[in-house]
Protein backbone atom coordinates (compact mmCIF):
# COMPACT_ATOMS: atom_id res chain seq x y z
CA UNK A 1 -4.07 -55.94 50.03
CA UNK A 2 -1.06 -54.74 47.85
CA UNK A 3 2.04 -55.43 49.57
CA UNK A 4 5.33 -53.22 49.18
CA UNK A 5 8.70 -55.21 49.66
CA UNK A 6 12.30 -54.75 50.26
CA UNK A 7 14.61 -54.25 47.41
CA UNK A 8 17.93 -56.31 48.13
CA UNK A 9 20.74 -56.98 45.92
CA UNK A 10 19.31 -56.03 43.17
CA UNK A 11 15.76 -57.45 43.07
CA UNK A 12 12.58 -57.26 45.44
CA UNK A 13 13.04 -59.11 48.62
CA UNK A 14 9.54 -59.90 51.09
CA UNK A 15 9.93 -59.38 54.43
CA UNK A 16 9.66 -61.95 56.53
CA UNK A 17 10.29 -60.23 60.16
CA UNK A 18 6.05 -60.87 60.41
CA UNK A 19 5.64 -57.15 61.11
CA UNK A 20 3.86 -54.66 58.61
CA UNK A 21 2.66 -51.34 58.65
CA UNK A 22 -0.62 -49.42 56.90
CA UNK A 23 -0.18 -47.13 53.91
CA UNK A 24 -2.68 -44.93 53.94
CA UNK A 25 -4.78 -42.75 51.12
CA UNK A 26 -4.46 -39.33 52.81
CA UNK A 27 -7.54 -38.19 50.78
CA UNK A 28 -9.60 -40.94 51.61
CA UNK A 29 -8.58 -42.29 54.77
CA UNK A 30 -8.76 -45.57 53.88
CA UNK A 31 -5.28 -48.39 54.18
CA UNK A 32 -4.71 -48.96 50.14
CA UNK A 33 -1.36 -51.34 51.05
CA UNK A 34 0.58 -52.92 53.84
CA UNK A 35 4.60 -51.94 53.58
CA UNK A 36 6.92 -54.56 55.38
CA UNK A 37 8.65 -53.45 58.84
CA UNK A 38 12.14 -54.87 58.63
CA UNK A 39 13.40 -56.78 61.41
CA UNK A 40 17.79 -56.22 62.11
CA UNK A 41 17.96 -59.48 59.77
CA UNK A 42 16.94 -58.31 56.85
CA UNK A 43 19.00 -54.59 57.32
CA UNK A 44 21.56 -57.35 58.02
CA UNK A 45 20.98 -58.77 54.12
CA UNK A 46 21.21 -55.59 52.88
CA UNK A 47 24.08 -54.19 54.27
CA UNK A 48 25.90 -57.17 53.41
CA UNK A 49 24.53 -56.84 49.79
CA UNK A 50 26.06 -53.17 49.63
CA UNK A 51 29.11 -54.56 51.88
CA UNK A 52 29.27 -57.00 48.77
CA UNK A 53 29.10 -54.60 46.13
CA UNK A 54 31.59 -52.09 47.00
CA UNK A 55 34.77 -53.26 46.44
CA UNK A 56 34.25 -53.58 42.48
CA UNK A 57 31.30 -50.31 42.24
CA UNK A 58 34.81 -48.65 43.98
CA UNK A 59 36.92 -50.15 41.12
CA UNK A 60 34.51 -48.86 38.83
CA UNK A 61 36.06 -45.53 36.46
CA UNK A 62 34.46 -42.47 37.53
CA UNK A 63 33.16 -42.12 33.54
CA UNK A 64 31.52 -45.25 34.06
CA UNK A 65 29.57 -44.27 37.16
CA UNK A 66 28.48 -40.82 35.52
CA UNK A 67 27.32 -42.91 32.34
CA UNK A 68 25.11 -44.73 35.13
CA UNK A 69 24.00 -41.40 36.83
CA UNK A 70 23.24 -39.75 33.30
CA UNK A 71 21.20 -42.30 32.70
CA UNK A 72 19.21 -42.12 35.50
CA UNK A 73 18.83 -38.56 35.09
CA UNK A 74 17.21 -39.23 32.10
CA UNK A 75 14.72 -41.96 33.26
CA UNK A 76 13.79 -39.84 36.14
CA UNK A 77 13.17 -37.26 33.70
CA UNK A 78 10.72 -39.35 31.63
CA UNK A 79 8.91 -40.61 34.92
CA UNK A 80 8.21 -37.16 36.02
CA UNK A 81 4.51 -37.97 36.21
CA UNK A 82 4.67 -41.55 37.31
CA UNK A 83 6.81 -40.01 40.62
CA UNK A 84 4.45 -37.81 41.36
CA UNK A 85 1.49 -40.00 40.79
CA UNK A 86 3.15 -41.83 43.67
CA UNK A 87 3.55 -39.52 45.55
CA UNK A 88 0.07 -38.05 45.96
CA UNK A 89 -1.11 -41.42 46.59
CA UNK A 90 0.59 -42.17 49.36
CA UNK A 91 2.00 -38.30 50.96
CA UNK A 92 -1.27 -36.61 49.90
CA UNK A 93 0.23 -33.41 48.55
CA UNK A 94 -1.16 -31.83 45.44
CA UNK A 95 0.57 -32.73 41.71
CA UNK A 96 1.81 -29.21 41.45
CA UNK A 97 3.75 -29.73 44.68
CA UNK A 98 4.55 -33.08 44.05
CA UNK A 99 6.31 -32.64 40.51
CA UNK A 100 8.21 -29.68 42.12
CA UNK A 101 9.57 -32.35 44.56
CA UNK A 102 10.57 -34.36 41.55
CA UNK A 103 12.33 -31.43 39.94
CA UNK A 104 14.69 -30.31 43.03
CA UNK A 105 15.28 -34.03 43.39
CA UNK A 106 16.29 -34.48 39.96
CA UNK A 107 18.81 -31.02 40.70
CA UNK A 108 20.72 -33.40 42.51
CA UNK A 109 21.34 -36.34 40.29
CA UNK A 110 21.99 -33.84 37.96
CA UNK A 111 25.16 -32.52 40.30
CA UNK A 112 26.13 -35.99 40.76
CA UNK A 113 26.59 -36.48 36.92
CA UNK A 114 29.80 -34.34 37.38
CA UNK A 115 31.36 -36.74 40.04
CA UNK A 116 34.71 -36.78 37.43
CA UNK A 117 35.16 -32.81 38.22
CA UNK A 118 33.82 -33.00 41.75
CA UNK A 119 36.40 -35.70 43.13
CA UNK A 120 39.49 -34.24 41.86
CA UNK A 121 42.44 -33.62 44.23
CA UNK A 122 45.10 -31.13 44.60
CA UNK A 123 49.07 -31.46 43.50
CA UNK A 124 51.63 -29.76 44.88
CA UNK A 125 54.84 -30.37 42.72
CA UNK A 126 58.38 -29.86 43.99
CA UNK A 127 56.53 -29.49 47.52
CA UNK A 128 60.57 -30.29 48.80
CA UNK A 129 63.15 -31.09 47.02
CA UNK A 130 62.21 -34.22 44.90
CA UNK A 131 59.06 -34.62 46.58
CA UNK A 132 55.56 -34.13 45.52
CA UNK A 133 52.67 -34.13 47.57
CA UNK A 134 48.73 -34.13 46.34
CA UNK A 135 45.67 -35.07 47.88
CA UNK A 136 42.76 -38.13 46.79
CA UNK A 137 38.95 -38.81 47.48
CA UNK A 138 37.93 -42.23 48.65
CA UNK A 139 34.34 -43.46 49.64
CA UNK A 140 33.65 -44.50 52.60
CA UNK A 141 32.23 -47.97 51.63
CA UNK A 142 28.80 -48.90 53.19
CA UNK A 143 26.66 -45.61 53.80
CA UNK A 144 22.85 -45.25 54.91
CA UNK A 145 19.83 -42.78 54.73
CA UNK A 146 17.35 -42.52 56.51
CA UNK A 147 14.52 -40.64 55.15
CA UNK A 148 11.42 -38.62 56.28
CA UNK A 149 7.50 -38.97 54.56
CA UNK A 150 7.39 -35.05 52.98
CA UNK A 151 9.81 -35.60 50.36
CA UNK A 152 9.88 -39.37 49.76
CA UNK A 153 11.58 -38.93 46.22
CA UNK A 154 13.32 -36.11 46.91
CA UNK A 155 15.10 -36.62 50.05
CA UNK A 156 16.51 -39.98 48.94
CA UNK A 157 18.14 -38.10 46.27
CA UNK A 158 20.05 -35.59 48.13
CA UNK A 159 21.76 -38.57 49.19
CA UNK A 160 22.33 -41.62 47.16
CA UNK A 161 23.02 -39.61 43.89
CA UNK A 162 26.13 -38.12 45.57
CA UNK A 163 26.73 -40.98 47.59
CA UNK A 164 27.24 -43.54 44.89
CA UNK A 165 28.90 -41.38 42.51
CA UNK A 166 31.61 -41.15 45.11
CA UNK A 167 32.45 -45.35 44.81
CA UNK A 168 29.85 -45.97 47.84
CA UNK A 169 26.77 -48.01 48.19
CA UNK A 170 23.48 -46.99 49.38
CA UNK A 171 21.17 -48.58 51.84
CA UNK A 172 17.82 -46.22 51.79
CA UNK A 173 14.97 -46.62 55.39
CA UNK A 174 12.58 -44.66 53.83
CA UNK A 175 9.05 -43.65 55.89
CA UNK A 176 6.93 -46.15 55.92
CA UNK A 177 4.32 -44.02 56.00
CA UNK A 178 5.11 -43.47 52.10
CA UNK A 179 6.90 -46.14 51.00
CA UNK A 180 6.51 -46.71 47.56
CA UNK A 181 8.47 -44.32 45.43
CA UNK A 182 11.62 -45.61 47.12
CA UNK A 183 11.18 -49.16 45.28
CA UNK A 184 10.36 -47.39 41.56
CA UNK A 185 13.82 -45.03 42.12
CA UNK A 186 15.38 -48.31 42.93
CA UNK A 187 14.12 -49.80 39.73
CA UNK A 188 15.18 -46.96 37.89
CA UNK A 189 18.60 -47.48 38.95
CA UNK A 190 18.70 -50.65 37.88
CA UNK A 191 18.06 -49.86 34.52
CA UNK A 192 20.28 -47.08 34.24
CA UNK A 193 22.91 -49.93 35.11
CA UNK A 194 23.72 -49.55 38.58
CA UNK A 195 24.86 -53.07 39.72
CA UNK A 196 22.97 -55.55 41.91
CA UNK A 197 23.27 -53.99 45.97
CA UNK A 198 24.74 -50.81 44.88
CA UNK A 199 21.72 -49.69 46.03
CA UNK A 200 19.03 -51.45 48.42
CA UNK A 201 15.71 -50.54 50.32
CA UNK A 202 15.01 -51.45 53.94
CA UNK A 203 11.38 -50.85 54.85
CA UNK A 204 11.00 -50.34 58.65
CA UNK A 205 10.52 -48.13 61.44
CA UNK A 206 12.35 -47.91 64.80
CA UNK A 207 13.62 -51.12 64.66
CA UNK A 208 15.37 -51.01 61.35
CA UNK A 209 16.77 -46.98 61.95
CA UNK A 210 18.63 -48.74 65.47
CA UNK A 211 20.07 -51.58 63.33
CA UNK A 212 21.60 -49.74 60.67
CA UNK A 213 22.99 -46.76 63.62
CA UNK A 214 24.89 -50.13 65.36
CA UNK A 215 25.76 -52.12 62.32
CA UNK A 216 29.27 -52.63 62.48
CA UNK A 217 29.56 -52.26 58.56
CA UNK A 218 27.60 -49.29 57.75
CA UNK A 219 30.50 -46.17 57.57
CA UNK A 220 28.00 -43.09 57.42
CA UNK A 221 24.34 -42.46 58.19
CA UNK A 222 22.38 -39.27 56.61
CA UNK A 223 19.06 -38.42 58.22
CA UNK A 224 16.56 -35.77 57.77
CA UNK A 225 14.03 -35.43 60.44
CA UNK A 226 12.44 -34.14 63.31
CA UNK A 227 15.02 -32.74 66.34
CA UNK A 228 14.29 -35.53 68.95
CA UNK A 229 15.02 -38.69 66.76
CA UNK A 230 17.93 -36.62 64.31
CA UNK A 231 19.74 -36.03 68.00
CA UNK A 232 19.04 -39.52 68.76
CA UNK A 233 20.32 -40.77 65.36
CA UNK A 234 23.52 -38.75 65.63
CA UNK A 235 23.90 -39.41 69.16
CA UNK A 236 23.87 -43.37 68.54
CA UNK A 237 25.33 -43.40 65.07
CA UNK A 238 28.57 -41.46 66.65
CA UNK A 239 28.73 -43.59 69.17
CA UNK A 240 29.17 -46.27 67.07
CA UNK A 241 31.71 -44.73 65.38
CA UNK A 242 30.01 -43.55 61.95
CA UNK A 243 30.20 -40.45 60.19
CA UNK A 244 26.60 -39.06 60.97
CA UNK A 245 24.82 -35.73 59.33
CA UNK A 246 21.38 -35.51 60.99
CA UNK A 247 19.08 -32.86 59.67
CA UNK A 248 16.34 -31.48 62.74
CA UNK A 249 13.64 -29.76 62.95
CA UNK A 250 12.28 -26.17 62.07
CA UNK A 251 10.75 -22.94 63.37
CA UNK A 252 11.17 -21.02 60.29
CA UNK A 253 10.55 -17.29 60.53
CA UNK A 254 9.66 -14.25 57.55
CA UNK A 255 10.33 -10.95 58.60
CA UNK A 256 7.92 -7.86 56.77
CA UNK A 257 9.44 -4.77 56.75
CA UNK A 258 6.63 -2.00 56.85
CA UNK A 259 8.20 -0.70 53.14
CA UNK A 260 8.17 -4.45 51.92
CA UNK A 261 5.35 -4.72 48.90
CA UNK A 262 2.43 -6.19 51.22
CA UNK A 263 0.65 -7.90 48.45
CA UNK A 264 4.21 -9.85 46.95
CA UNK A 265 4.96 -10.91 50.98
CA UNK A 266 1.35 -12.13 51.45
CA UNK A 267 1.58 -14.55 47.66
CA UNK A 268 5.19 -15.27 49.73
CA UNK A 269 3.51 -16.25 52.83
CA UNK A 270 1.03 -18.52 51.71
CA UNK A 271 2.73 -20.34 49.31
CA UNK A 272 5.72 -20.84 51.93
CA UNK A 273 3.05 -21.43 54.41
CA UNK A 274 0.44 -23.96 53.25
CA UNK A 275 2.53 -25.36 50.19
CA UNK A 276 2.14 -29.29 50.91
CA UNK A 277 0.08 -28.75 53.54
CA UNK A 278 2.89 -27.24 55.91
CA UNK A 279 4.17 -30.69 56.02
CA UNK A 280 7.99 -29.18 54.70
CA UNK A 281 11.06 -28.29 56.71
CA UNK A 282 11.47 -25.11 55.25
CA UNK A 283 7.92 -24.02 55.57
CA UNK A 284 7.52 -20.49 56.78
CA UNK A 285 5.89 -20.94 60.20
CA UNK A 286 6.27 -17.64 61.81
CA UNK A 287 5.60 -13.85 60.59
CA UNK A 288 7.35 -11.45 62.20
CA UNK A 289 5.12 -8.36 61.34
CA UNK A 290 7.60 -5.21 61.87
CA UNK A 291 5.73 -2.00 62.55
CA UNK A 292 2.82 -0.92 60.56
CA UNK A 293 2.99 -4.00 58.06
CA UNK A 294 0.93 -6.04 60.60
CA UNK A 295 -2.56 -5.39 59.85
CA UNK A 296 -2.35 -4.90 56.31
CA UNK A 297 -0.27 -8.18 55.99
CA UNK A 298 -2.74 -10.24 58.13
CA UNK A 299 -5.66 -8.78 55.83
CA UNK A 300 -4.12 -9.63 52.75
CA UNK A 301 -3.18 -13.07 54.09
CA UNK A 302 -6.52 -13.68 55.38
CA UNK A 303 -8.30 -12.42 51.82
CA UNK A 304 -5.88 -15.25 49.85
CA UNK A 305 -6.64 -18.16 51.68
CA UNK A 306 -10.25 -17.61 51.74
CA UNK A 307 -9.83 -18.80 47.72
CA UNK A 308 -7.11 -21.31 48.37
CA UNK A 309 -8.84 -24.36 47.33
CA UNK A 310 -8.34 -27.45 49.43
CA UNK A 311 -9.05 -31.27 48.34
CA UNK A 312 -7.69 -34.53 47.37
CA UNK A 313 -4.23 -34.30 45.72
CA UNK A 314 -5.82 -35.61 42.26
CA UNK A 315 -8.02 -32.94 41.54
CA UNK A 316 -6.20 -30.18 39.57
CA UNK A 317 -8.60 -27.85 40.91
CA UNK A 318 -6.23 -28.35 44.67
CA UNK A 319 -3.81 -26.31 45.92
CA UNK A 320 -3.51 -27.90 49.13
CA UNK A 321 -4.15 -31.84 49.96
CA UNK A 322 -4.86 -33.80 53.13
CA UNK A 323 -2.08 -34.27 56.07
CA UNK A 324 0.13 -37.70 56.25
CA UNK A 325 -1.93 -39.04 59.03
CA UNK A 326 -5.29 -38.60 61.20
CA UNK A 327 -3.03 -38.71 64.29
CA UNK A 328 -0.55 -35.94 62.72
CA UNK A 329 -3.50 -33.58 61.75
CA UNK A 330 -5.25 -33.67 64.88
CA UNK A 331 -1.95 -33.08 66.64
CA UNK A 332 -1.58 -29.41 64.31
CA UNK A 333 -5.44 -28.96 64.98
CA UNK A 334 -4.77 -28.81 68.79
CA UNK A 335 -2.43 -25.53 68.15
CA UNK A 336 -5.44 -23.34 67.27
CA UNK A 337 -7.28 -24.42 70.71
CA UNK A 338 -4.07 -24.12 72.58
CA UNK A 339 -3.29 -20.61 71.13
CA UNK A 340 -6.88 -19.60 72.05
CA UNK A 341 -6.23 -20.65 75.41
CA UNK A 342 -2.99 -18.68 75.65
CA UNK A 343 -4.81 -15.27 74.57
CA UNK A 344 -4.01 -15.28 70.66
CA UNK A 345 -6.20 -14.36 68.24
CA UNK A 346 -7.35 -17.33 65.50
CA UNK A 347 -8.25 -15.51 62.17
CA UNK A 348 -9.07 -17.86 60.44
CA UNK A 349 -9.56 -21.84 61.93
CA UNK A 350 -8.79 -24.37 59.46
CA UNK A 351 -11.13 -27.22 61.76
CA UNK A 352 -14.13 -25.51 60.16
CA UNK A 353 -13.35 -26.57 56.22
CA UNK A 354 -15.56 -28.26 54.83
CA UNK A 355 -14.46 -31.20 52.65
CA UNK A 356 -16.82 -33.57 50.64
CA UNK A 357 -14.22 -36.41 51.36
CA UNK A 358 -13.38 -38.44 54.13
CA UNK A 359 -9.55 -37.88 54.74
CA UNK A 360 -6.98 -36.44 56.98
CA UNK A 361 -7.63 -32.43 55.87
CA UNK A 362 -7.34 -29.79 58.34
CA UNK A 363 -7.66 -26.27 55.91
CA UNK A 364 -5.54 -23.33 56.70
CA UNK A 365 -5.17 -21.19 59.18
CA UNK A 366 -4.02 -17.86 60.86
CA UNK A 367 -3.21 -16.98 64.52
CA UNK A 368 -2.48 -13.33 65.25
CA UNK A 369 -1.02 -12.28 68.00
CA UNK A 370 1.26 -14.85 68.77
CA UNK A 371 3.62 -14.62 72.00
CA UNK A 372 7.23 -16.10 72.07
CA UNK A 373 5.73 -18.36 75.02
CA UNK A 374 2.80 -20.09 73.57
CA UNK A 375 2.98 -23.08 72.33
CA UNK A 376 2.21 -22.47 68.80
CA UNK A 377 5.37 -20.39 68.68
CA UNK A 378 7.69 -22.83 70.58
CA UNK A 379 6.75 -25.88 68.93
CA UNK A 380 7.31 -26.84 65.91
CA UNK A 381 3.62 -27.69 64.26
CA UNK A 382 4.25 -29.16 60.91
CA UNK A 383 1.00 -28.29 59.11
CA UNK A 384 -0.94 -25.77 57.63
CA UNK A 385 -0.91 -22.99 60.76
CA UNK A 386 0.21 -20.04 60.48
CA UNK A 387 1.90 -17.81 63.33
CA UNK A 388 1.66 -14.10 63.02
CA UNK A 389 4.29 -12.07 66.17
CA UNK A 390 3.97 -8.59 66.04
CA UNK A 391 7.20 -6.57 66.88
CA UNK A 392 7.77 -2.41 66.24
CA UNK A 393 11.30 -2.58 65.52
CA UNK A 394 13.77 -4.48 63.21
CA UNK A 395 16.15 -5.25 65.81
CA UNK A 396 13.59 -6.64 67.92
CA UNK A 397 12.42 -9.17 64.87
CA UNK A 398 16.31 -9.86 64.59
CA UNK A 399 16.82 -10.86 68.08
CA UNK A 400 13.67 -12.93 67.97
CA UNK A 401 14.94 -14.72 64.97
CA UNK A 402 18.48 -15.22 66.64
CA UNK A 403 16.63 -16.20 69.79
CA UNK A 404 14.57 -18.98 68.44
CA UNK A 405 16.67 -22.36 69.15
CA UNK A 406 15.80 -23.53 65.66
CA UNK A 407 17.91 -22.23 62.47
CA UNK A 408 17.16 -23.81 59.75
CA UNK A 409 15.58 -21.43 57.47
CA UNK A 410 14.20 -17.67 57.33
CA UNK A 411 13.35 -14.80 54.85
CA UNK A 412 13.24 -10.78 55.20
CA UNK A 413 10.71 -8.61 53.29
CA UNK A 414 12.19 -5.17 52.24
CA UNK A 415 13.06 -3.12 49.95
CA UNK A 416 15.99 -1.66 51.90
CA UNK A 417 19.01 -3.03 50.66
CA UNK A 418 20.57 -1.95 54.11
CA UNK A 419 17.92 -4.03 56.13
CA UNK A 420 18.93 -6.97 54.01
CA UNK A 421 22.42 -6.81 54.02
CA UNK A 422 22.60 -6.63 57.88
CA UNK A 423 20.07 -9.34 58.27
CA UNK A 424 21.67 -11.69 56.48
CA UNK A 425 25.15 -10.69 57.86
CA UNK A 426 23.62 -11.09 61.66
CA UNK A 427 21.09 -13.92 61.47
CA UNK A 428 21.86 -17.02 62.67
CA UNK A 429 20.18 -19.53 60.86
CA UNK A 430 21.82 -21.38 57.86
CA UNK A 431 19.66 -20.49 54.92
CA UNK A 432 18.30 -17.04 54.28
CA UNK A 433 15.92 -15.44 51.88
CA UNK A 434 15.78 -12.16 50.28
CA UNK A 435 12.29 -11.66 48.98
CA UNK A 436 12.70 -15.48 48.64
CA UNK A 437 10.41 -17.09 51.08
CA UNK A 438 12.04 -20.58 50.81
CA UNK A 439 15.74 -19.94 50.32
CA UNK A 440 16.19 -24.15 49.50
CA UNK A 441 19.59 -23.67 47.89
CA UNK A 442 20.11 -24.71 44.44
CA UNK A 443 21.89 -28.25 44.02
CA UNK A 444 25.76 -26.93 43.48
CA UNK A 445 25.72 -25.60 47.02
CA UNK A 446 24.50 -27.03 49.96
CA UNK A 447 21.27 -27.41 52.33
CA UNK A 448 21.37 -27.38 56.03
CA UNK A 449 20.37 -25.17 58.94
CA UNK A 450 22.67 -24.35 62.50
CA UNK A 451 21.56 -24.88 66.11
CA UNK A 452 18.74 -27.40 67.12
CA UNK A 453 18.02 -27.93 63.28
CA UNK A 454 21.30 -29.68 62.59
CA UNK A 455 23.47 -32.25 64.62
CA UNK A 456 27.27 -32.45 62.65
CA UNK A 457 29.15 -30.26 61.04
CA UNK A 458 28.05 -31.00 57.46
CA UNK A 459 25.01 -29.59 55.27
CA UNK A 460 23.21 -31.78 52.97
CA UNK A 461 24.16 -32.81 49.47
CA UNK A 462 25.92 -30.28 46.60
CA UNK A 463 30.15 -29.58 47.69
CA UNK A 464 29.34 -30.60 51.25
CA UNK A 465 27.59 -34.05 49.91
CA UNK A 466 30.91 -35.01 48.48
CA UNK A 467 32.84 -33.88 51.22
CA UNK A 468 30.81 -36.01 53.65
CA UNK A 469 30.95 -39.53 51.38
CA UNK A 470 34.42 -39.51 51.03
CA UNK A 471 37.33 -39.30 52.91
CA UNK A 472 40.95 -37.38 51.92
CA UNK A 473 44.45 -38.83 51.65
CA UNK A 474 47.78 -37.36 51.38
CA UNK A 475 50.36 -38.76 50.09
CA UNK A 476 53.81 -37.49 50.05
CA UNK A 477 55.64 -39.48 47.21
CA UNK A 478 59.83 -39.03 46.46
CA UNK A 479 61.36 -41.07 43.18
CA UNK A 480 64.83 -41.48 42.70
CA UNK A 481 66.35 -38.99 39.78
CA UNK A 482 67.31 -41.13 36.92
CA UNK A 483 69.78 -38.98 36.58
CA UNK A 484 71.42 -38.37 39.25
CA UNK A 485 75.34 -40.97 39.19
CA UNK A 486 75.01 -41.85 42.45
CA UNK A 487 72.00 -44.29 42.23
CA UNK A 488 72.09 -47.41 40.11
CA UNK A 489 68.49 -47.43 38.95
CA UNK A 490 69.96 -49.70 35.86
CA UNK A 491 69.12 -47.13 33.36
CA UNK A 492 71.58 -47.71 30.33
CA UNK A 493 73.33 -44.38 31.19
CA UNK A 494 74.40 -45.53 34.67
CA UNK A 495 76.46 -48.09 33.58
């Protein structure tokens, strides 16, 4: 059985905590490798390895770090397929969605590669009289992510890119659900030059995630997540005294106006819906079906994923792969029974696909109908199932938007340029989408929802990235005038 290691200082590192974990072939079912489950000693070794590292990756000139970043960009660039390979393997989602992941991930490093323009100060000259004042960027020193199984490249890279251009170094607890693609971005950073425990891997679950939240060296913990363990992460990590940005979960909702083009919101909805299975943050979860768009939206939906062509991420033929786990998609499957229960209507029930392999695939499907109450609605499912709430007015899909303790991402359909301005001037979620169904900001700003989907006060990576791995100093200098009779600086004209 293939065995997938730690990467420590620089080199691959076998656990030796006696704990593993199954990696499974979504599209088969089957365990194709066992990834190690660190115990606190090893996320001990590798902190200390980064703890090691930083005082001379600090020292290191900020053209110097970009040459390392520049180059990574441009083995990432030529490993394109290789990432995604990986990441079908072991996540399940199709290629098409999987070289997308290694595109916004490569947005990032990308970014990064300006780190000389992006750390500069301010300089205030003559601030009083002889004095000067200007501002400076430090790193923090030791800094951790902690990283969820839908984006295994890409999530990573919304953090370390930033984080080690900024004179920090990285320790990365990846899922171990999908571990692999965390050791071949390590490699790659290796050969683009990065220097031995700049960056390091910690394979691990519970265990690990608690060790790095109370180690007394680690300065600053990212996390993307679900809401339970990204409040418990920020909760302990806080505690602790860290600097903590913990990304939660999502109930992400697209609002059709009844003047919205119905056939352009239904390509919207399914794409945004069943894209990687569901299994994304910003997945559009919820319709909100204003007025008379509801039955002509929930036929057009309905007609497109009757040809959306499920199977094994390999095939080219796929547009949507298996689910991470059997446990996860029979947890999504209950939904359609529990909505049934609970009076909704299920167009169409993904349970019945019919799949000539034996993995984890549940297919897509609809639920009309759908109450604020039910579960379906509350919850956030994760997977392919889609929620369809019928309201009559715009203000009433507004306040169910604002109402929903989730804000991490939404979308309006119009083509009122009214409607939109006031919805995005009123919602209150963090990202928002005009005819966009996944409004996942571009690199140069930043990603991150308000309420239950994020604990801190900074968003993911772009200006807010930098702001978060570093921390400002002021400093307020006065020099003596050299010519000025009174002071003896022993200048040749003072004499």
């Amino acid at each position: 059985m293939r065995r997938i290691n730690h990467f420590i200082d620089g080199k691959l590192v076998p656990g030796d905590s006696g704990r593993t974990g199954p990696v499974y072939d979504p599209a088969t079912g089957t365990i194709q490798a066992e990834v190690d489950l660190a115990a606190p000693a090893e996320v001990d070794a590798a902190v200390e390895a980064a703890r090691s590292a930083f005082p001379a990756w600090r020292q290191t000139p900020l053209s110097a770090r970009a040459e390392v970043l520049f180059a990574l960009r441009e083995l990432i660039d030529a490993s394109r397929q290789e990432i995604a390979s990986l990441l079908t393997a072991e996540h399940g989602k199709v290629l098409s969605d999987a070289m997308g992941e290694v595109a916004r991930g490569l947005e990032n490093v990308e970014f990064a590669c300006g780190i000389p323009n992006l750390l500069k100060g301010g300089f205030s000259e003559q601030a009083s009289s002889g004095v000067d004042v200007f501002s400076i960027h430090q790193p923090l020193g030791v800094v951790a992510g902690i990283t969820p199984f839908n984006f295994p490249a890409m999530v990573p890279m919304w953090m370390f890119a930033n984080a080690i251009a900024c004179g920090n170094t990285f320790v990365l607890k990846p899922s171990e659900k999908d571990p692999s693609v965390s050791l071949f971005l390590a490699g790659l950073l290796s050969e683009a030059g990065a220097p031995a425990g700049v960056f390091n891997v910690v394979q691990g679950d519970k265990e690990a995630v608690d060790r790095i939240l109370d180690h007394p060296d680690v300065a600053a913990v990212s996390f993307v997540g679900s809401t339970p363990v990204a409040r418990h992460v920020y909760e302990t990590g806080t505690r602790h005294g860290k600097r903590v940005q913990a990304l939660g979960g999502a109930k992400n909702h697209m609002v059709v106006l009844p003047d919205a083009d119905i056939a352009m919101a239904a390509d919207a909805t399914v794409s945004a819906a069943y894209g990687s299975a569901g299994e994304r943050c910003m997945a559009v979860s919820v319709v909100v079906a204003v007025g008379d768009s509801a039955d002509p939206l929930v036929d057009a939906i309905s007609h497109r994923l009757g040809r959306l062509r499920v199977g094994p991420g390999t095939d080219p033929e796929s547009e949507m792969g298996p689910l991470i786990t059997r446990e996860h998609r029979d947890r999504v499957a209950s939904f359609i029974d529990r909505s049934t229960t609970e009076g909704a209507t299920v167009v169409i029930d993904g349970r019945t696909l019919d799949v000539a392999c034996d993995g984890f695939f549940l297919g897509p499907s609809l639920i009309d109908h759908v109450a604020p109450g039910m579960a379906a609605y509350r919850e956030e499912i994760f997977g392919p199932v889609l929620c369809v709430v019928r309201v009559a007015t715009f203000q009433e899909a507004l306040d169910l938007v604002n109402a929903n303790p989730y804000g991490n991402g939404t979308a309006i359909f119009t083509r009122d340029g009214g409607a939109a301005r006031r919805f995005r001037f009123e919602v209150e979620v963090g990202m928002v989408g005009v005819n966009v169904p996944v409004p996942v900001p571009v690199a140069c700003y930043s990603f991150g929802g308000w309420k239950a989907s994020l604990f801190g006060d900074t968003h993911m990576y772009g200006p807010e990235g930098i702001d978060f791995y570093t921390r400002t100093k002021v400093v307020t200098e006065r020099w003596p005038d050299p010519s000025d009779s009174r002071i003896d600086l022993g200048f040749p004209q003072n004499r």
